[in-house]
C-alpha atoms as a PDB file:
ATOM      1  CA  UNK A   1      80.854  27.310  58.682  1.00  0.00           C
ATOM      2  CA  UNK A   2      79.485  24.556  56.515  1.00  0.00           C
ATOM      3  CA  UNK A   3      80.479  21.821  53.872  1.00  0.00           C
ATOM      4  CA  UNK A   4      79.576  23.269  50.124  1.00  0.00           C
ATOM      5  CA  UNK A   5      80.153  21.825  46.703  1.00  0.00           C
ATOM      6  CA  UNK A   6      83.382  22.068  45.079  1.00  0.00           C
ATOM      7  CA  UNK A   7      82.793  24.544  42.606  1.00  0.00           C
ATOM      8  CA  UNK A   8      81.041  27.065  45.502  1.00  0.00           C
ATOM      9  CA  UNK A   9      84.080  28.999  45.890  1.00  0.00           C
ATOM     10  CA  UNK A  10      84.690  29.785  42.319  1.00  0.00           C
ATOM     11  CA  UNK A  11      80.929  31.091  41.881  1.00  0.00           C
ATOM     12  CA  UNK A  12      81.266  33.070  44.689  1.00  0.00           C
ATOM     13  CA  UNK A  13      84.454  34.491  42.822  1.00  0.00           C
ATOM     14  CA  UNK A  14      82.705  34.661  39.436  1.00  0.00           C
ATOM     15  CA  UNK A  15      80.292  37.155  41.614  1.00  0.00           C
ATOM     16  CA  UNK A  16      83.523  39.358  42.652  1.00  0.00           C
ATOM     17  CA  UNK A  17      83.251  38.122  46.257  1.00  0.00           C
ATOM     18  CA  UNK A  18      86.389  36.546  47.963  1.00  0.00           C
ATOM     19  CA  UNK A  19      85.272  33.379  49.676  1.00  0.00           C
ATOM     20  CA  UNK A  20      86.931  32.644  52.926  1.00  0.00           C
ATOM     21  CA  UNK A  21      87.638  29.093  52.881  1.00  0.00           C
ATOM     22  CA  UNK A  22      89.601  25.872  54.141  1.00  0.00           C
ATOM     23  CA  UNK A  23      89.671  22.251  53.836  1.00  0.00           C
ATOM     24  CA  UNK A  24      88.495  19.966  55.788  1.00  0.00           C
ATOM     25  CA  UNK A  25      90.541  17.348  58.108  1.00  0.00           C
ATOM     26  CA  UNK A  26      89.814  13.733  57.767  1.00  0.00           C
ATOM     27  CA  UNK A  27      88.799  13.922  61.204  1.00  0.00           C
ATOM     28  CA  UNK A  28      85.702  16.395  60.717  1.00  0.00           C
ATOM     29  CA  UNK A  29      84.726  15.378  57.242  1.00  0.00           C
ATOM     30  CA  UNK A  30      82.432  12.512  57.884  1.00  0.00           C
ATOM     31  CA  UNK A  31      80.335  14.778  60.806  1.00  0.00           C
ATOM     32  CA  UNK A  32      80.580  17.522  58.060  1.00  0.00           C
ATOM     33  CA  UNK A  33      78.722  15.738  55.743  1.00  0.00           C
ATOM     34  CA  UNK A  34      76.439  13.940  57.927  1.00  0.00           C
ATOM     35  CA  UNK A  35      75.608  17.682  59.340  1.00  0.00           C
ATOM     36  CA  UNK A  36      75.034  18.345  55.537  1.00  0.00           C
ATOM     37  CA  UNK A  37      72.568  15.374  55.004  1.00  0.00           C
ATOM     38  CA  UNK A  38      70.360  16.596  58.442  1.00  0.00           C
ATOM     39  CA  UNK A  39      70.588  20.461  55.884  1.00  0.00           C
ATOM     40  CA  UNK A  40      69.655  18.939  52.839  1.00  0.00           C
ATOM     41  CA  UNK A  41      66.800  16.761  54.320  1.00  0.00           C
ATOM     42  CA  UNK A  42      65.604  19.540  56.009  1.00  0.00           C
ATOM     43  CA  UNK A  43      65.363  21.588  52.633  1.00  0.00           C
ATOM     44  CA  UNK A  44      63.889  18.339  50.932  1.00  0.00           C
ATOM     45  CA  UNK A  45      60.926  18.390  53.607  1.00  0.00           C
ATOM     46  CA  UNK A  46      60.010  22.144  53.418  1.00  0.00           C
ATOM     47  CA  UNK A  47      60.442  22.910  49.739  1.00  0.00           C
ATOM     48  CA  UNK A  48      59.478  19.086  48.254  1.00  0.00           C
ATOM     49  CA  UNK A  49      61.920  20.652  45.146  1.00  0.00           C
ATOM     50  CA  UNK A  50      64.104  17.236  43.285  1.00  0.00           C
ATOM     51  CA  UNK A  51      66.822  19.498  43.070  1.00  0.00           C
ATOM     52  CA  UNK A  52      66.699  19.123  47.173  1.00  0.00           C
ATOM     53  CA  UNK A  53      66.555  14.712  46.762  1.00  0.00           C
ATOM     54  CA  UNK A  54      69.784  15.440  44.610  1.00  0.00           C
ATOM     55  CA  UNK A  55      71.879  16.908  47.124  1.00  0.00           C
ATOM     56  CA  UNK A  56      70.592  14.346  49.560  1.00  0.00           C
ATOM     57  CA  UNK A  57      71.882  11.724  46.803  1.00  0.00           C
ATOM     58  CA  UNK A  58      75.371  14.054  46.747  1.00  0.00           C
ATOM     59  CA  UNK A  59      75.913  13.762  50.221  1.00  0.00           C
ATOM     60  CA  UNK A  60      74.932  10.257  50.562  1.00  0.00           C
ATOM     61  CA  UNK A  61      77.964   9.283  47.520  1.00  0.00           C
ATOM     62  CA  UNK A  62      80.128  11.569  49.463  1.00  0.00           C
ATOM     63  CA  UNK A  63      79.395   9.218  52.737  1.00  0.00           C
ATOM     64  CA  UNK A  64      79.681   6.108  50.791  1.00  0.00           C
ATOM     65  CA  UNK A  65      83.505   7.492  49.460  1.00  0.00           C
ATOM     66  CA  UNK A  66      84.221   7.521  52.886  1.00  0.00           C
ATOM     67  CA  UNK A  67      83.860   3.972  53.598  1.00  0.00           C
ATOM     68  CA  UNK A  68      85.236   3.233  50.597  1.00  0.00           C
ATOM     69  CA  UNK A  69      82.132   2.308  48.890  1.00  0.00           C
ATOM     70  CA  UNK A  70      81.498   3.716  45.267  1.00  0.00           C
ATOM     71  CA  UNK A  71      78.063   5.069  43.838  1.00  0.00           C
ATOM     72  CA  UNK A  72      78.020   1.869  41.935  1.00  0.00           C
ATOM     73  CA  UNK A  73      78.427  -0.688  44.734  1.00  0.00           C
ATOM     74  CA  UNK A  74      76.200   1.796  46.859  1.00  0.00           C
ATOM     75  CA  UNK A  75      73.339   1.179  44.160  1.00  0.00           C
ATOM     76  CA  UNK A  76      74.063  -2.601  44.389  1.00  0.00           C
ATOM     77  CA  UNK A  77      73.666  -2.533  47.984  1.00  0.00           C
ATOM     78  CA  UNK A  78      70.275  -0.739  47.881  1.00  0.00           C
ATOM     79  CA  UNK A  79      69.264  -3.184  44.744  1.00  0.00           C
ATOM     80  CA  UNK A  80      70.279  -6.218  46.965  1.00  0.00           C
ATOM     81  CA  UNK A  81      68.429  -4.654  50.073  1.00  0.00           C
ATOM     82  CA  UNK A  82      65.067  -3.848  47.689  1.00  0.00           C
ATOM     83  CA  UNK A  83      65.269  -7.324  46.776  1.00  0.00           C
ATOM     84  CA  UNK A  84      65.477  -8.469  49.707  1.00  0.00           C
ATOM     85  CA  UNK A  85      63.578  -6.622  51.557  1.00  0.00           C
ATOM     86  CA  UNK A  86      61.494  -4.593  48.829  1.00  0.00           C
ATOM     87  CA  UNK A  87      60.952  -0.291  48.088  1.00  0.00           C
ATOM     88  CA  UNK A  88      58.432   1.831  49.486  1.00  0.00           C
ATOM     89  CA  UNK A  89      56.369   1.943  46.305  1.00  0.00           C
ATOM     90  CA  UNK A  90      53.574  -0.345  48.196  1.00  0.00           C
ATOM     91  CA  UNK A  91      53.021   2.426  50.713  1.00  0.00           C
ATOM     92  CA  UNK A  92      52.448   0.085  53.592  1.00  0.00           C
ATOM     93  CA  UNK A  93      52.700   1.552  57.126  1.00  0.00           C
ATOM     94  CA  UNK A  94      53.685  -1.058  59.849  1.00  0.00           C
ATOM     95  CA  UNK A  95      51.379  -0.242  63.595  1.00  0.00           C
ATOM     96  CA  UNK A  96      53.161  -2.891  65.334  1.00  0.00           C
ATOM     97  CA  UNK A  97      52.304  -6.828  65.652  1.00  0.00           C
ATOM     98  CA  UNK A  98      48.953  -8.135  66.728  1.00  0.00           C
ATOM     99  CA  UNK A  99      48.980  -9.683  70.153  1.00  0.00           C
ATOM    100  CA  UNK A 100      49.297 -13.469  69.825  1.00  0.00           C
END
């Protein structure tokens, strides 16, 4: 049992299978997709494929919907936090603080 994309079931129709599926209850949706992003990381860090960082990027607007949060105020958020804070782009790896 796992969480797939919407259109999964009618692929696997398109290929003359019969998916056996359900929806998901409120209650299990959020550990659904959160057991999806551990997946999709996963992929990311044995394949290094972008198509593997998109699904990440899926499941992490599917998380933000459930906090009511849309992709656009979920892109302000990291925009305000990079500002803040700044990217990754300088590479820098933190060892810890020098004793005083």
């Amino acid at each position: 049992m796992k969480l797939v994309r919407d259109k999964i079931p009618n692929i696997i129709r398109k290929q003359g299978r019969m998916p056996n599926i359900r929806i998901a209850a409120d209650s299990e949706y959020v550990q659904l997709l959160l057991k999806k992003l551990d997946e999709e990381v996963t992929e990311y860090q044995i394949s290094r494929e972008p198509e593997e960082l998109a699904d990440i990027i899926e499941v992490a607007i599917a998380l933000g919907k459930t906090h009511k949060i849309s992709p656009a105020k979920l892109e302000q958020v990291r925009k305000k936090k990079a500002k803040e804070r700044g990217t990754f782009d300088k590479k820098i790896v933190w060892m810890g603080n020098a004793p005083k």
